[in-house]
Protein backbone atom coordinates (compact mmCIF):
# COMPACT_ATOMS: atom_id res chain seq x y z
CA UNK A 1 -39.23 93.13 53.73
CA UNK A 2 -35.94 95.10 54.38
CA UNK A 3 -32.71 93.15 52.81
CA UNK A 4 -29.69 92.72 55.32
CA UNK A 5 -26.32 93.37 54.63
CA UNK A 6 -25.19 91.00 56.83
CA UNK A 7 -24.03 87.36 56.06
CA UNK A 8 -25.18 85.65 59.31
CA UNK A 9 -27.60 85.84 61.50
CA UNK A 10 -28.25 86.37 65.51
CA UNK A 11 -30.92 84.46 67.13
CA UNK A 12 -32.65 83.92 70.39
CA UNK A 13 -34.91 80.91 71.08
CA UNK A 14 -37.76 80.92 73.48
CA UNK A 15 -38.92 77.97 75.56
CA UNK A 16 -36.62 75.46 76.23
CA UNK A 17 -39.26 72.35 76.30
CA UNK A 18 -40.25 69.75 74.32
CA UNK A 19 -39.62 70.79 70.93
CA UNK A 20 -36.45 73.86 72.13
CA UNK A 21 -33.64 71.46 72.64
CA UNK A 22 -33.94 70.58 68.92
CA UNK A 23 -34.19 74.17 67.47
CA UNK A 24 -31.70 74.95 69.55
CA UNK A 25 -29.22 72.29 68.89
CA UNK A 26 -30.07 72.68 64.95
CA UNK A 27 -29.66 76.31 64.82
CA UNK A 28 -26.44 76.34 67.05
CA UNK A 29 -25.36 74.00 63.99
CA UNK A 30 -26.17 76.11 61.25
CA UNK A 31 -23.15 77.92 59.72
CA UNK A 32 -24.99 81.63 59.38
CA UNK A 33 -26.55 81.76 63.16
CA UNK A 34 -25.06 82.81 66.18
CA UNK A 35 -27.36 81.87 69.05
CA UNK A 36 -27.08 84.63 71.56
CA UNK A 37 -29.68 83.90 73.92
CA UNK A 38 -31.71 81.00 75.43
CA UNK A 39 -34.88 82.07 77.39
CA UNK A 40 -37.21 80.27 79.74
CA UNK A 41 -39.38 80.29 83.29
CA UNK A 42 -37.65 77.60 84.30
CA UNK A 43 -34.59 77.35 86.04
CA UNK A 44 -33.83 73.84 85.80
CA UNK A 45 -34.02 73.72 82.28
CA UNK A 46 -31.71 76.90 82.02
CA UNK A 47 -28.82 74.99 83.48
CA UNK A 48 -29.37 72.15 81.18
CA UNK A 49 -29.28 74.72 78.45
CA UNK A 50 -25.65 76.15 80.12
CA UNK A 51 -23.89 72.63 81.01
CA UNK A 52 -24.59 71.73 76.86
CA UNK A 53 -24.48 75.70 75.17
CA UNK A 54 -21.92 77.27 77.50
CA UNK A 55 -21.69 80.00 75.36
CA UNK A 56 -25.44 80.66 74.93
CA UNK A 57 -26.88 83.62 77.57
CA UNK A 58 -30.07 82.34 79.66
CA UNK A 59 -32.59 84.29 80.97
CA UNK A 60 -36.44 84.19 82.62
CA UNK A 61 -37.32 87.49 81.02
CA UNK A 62 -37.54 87.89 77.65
CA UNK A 63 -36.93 91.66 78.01
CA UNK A 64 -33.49 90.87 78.02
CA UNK A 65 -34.00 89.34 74.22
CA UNK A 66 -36.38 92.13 73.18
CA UNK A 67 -33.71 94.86 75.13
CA UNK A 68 -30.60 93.20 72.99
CA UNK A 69 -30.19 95.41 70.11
CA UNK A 70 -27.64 92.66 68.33
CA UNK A 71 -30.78 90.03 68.39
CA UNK A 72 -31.89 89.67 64.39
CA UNK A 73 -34.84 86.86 65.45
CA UNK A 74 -36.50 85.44 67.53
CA UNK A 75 -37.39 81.44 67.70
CA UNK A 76 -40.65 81.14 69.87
CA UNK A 77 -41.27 77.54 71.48
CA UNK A 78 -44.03 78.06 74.12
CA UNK A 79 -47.17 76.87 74.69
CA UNK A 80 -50.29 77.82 72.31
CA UNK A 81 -51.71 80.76 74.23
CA UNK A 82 -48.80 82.78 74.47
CA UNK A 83 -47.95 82.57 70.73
CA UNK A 84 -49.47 85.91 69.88
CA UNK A 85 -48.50 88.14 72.94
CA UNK A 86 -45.11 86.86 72.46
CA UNK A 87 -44.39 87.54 68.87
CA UNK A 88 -46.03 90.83 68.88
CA UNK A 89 -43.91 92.02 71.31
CA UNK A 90 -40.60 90.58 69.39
CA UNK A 91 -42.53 92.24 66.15
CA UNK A 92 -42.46 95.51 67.75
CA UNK A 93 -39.34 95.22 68.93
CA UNK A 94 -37.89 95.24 65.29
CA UNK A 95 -37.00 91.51 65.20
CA UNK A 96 -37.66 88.76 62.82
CA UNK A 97 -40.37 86.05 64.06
CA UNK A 98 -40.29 82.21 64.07
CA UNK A 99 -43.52 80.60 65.27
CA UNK A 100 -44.00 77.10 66.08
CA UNK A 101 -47.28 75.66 65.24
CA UNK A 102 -49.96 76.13 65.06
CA UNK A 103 -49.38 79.47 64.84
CA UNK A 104 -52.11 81.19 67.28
CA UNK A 105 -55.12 80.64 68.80
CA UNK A 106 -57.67 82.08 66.26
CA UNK A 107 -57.38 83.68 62.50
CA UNK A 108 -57.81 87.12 63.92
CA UNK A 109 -54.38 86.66 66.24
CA UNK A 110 -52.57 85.89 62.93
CA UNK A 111 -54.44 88.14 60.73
CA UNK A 112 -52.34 91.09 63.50
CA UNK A 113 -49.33 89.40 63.34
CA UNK A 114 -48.93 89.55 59.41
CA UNK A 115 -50.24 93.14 59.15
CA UNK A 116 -47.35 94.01 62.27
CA UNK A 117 -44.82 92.06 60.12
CA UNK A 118 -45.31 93.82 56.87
CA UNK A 119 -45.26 96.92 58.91
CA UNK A 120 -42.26 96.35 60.24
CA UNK A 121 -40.60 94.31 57.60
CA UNK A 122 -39.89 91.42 59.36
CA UNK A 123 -40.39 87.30 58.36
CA UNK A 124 -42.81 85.90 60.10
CA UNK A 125 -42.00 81.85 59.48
CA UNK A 126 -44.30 79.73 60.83
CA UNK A 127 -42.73 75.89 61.57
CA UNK A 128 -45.15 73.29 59.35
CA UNK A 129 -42.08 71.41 59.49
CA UNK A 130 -43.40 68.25 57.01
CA UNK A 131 -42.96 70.80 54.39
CA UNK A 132 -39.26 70.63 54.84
CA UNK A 133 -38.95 66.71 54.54
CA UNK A 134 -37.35 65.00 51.63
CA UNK A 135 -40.78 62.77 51.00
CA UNK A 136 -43.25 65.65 51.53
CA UNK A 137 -41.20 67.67 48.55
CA UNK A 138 -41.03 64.64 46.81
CA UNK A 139 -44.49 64.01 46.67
CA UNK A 140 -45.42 67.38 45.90
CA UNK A 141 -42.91 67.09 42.38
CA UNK A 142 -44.79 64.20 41.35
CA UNK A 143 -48.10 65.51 41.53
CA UNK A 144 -47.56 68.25 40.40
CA UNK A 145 -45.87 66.18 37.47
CA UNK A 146 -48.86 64.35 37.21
CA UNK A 147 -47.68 60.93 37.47
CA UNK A 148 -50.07 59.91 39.89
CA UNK A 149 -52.73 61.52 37.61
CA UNK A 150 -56.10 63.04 38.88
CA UNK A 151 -56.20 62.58 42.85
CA UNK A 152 -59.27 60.61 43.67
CA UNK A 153 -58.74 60.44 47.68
CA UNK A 154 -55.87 61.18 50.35
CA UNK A 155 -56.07 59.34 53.83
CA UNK A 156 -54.10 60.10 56.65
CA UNK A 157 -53.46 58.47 60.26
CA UNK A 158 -51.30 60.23 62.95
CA UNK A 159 -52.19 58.43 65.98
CA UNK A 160 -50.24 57.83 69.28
CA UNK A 161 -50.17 57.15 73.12
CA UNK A 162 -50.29 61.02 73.96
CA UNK A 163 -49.13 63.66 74.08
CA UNK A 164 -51.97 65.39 75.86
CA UNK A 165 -51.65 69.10 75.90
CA UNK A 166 -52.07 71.66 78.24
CA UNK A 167 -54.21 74.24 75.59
CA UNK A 168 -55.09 72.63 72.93
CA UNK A 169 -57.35 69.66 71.70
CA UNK A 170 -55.97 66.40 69.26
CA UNK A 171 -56.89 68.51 66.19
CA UNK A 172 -54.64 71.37 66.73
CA UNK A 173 -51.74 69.52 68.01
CA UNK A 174 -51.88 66.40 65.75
CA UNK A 175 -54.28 66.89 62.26
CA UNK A 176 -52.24 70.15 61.93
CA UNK A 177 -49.56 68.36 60.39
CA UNK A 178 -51.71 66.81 57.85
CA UNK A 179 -54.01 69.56 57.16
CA UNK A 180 -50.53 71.63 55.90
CA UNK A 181 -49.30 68.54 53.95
CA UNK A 182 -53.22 68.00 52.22
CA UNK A 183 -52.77 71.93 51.35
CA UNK A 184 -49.43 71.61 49.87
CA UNK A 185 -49.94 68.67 47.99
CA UNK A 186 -53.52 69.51 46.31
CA UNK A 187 -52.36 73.15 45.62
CA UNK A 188 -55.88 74.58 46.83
CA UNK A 189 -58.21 74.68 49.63
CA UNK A 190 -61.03 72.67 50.42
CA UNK A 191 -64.49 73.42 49.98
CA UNK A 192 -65.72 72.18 53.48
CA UNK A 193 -65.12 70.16 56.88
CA UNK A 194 -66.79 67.72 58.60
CA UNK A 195 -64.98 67.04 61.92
CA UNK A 196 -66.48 64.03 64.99
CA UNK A 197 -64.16 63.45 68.21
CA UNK A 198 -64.49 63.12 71.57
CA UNK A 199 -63.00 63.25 74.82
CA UNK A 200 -62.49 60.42 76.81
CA UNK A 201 -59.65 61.39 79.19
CA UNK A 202 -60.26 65.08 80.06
CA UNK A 203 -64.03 66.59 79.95
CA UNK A 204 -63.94 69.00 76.76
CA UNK A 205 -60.23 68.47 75.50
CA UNK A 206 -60.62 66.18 72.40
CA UNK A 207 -58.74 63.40 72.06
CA UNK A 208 -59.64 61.73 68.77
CA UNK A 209 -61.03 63.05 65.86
CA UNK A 210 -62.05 62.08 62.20
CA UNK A 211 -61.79 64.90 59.96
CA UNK A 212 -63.20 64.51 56.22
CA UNK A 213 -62.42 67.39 53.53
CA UNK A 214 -64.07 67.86 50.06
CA UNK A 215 -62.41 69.82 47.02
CA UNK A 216 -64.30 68.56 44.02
CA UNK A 217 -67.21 66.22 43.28
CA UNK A 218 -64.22 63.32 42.90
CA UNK A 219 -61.74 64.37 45.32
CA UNK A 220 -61.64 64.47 48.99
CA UNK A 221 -59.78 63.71 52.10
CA UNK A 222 -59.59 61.72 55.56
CA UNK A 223 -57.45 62.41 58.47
CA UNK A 224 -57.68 60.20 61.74
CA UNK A 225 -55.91 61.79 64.60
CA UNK A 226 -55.46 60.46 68.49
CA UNK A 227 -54.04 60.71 71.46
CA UNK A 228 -55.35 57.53 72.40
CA UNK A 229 -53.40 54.75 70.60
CA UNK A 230 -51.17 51.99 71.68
CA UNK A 231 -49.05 52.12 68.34
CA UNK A 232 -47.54 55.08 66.50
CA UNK A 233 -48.60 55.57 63.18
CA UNK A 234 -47.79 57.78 60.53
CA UNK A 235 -49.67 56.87 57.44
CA UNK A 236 -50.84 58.59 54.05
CA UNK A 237 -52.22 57.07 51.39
CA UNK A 238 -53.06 58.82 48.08
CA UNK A 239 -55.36 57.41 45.30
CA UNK A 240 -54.92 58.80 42.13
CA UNK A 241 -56.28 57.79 38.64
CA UNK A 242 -53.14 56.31 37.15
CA UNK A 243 -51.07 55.58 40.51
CA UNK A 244 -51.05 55.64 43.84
CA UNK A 245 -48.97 56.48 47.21
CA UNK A 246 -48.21 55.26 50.17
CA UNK A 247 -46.30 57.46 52.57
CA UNK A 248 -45.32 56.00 55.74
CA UNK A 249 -42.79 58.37 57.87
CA UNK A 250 -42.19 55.82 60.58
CA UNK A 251 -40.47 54.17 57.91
CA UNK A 252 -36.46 54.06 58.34
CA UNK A 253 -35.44 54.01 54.57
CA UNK A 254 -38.24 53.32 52.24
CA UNK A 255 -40.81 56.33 53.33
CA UNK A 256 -42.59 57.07 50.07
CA UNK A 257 -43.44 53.86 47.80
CA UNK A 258 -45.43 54.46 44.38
CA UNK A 259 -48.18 51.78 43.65
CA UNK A 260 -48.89 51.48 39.46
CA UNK A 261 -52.33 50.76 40.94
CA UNK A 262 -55.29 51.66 39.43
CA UNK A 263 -59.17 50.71 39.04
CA UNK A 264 -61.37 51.33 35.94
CA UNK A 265 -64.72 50.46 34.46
CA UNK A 266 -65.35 48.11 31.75
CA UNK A 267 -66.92 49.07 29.16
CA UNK A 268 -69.44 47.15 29.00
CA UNK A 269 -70.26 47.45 32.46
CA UNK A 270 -73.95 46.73 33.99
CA UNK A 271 -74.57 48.40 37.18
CA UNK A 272 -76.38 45.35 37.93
CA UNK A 273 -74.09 43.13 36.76
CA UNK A 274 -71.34 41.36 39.49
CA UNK A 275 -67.64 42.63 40.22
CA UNK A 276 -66.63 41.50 37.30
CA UNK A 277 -66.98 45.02 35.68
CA UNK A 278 -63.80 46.52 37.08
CA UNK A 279 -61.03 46.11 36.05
CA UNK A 280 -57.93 46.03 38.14
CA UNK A 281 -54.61 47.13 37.72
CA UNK A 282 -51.33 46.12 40.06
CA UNK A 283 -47.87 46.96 38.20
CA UNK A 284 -44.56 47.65 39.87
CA UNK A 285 -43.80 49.21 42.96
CA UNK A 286 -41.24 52.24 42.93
CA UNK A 287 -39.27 53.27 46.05
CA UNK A 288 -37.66 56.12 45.13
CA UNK A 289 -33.89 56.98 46.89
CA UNK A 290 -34.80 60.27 48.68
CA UNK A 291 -31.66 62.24 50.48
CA UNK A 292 -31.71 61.57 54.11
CA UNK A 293 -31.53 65.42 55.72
CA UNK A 294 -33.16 66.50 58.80
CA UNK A 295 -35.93 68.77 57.91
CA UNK A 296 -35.48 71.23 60.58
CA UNK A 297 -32.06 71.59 59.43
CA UNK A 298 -33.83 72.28 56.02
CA UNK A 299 -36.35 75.03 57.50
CA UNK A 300 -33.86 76.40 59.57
CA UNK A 301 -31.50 77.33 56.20
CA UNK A 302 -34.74 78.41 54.59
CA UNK A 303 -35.74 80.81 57.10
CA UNK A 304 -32.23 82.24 57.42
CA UNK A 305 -32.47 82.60 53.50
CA UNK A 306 -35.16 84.34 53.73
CA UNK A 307 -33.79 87.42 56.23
CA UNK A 308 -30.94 87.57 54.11
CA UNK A 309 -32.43 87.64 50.76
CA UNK A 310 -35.47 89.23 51.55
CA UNK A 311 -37.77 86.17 50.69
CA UNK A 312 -40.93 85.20 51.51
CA UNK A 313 -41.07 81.56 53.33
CA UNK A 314 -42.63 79.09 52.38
CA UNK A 315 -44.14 78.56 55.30
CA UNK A 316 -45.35 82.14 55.77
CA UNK A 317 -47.52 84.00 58.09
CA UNK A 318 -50.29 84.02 55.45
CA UNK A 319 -50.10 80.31 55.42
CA UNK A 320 -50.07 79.67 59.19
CA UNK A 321 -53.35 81.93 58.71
CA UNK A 322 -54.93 80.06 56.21
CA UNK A 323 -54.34 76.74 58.40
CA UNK A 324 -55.57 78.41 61.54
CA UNK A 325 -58.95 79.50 59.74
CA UNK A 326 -59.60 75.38 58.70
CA UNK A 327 -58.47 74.27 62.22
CA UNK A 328 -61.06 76.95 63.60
CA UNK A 329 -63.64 75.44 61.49
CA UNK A 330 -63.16 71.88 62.00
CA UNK A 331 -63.23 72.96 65.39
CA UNK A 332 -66.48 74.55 65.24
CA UNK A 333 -67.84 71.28 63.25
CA UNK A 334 -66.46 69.43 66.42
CA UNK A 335 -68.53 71.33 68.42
CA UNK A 336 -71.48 71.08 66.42
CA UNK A 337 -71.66 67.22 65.99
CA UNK A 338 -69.73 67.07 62.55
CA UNK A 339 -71.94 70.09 61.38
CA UNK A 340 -70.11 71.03 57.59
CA UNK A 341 -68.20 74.41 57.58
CA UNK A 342 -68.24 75.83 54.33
CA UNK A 343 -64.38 77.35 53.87
């Protein structure tokens, strides 16, 4: 990628939905951006976007963006199935990318955009945003330090009443998030996928789904997604052989707690003996004091960062790729009544 001279950067955001107010109110706080431009079909939601940014251009046609030579990147909010046609045109048009997730339809849509990137030596940031939180990167330091030792079993639950979306199934909206935690935190990809749903609501749009992943011959993982649940849950446990985690991010203060839990064998252990073979071990509980910084804030520095220093991001095109190829395969165990994909 091409370094810039320059110390700030000028953006333009895309889709001005559900997820646009906050990029744009983040970014119009970040000391390096100047938001130039605010883009959508919509006309009512352009003159919410003018009453709050007065001094942020709208437009319906995003050949206005691509047209402006003084736009540096592009921040693309829109639905699913315009994710590709949309950043290849910014791509070709010289400008820096940021996708939302996930970050196209199918592996070979990404697989163009990274190629057109390096090309053109642009970032292309894709927006797993859990990677920017204070407990994601928190949890990734201690496992990586070992102190939870070797991990035995992660289980995750991201279920809620909606929100049902126009192009894409439960998997893609919802286990996306912990598919690009899983990968961050184990360092590696799984070995397969088994994936059951179903679609209660709409005929052929999933709306909850049990994913199960396998690494090793000890480790593996569970991730329950829905659209169909009367309380909002954000839960992740992880089982390791000397502690284990509980990561809760509905959780106001005390998001991450570490368990010095653990289970072992006696031995002198009978398989056919009782329960009295194990042996169980409950210490202390640690809640560790994690800074309390809004993670898009914290992806939106990084990606700026990244133009400016010529840096790859963390959150790269390669990895929105390699996430796209395991939701493509759960999806295609989905299909195939939890059939195992072989990644």
């Amino acid at each position: 990628m091409e370094k810039t001279q320059k110390s700030f950067i000028n953006v333009a955001l895309v889709g001005y939905g559900y997820w646009g107010p906050n990029l744009l109110r983040v970014f119009s706080e970040c000391d390096a951006v100047k938001v130039l431009w605010c883009c959508d079909k919509r006309v009512e939601r352009l003159k919410i976007v003018k009453r709050k940014f007065p001094a942020v251009k709208t437009t319906r046609k995003i050949e206005n963006i691509l047209q402006d030579d003084k736009v540096d990147a592009v921040i693309i909010a829109t639905p699913l199935s315009t994710h590709f046609i949309l950043a290849k045109k910014i791509l070709l048009f010289n400008k820096h990318v940021w996708l939302e997730k996930p970050m196209t339809e199918n592996s070979a849509q990404a697989a163009q955009l990274i190629a057109l990137a390096k090309s053109k030596n642009k970032v292309l940031f894709v927006d797993h945003i859990f990677l920017y939180t204070q407990p994601v990167s928190y949890l990734k330091k201690i496992i990586d330090e070992n102190v939870i030792g070797k991990i035995y079993h992660l289980d995750s639950s991201r279920i809620n009443l909606g929100l049902f979306q126009p192009d894409t199934n439960v998997i893609w909206d919802l286990a996306i998030h912990d598919i690009t935690i899983m990968l961050y935190l184990f360092g590696k990809n799984p070995k397969s996928v088994f994936a059951f749903g179903n679609s209660h609501i709409r005929k052929g749009l999933d709306d909850t789904a049990y994913l199960r992943f396998t690494f090793d011959k000890k480790t593996s993982a569970y991730i329950r997604v829905s659209w169909l649940s009367p309380l909002k849950i954000r839960r992740t446990i992880i089982s390791g052989n000397k502690k284990m985690i509980l990561y809760d991010d509905l959780e106001t203060s005390e998001k991450v707690k570490i368990y010095d839990y653990r289970v072992s064998i006696n031995k002198n252990y009978k398989p056919w003996s009782s329960t009295s073979g194990y042996q169980y071990r409950t210490g202390d509980i640690h809640t560790p004091a994690l800074e309390n910084k809004e993670a898009l804030k914290t992806a939106c520095e990084h990606f700026i960062d990244c133009i400016l220093r010529n840096k790859i991001p963390l959150t790269s095109g390669e990895a929105g790729l390699n996430c796209v190829k395991i939701l493509e395969a759960a999806s295609f165990s989905l299909k195939n009544k939890g059939a195992e994909q072989i990644l």
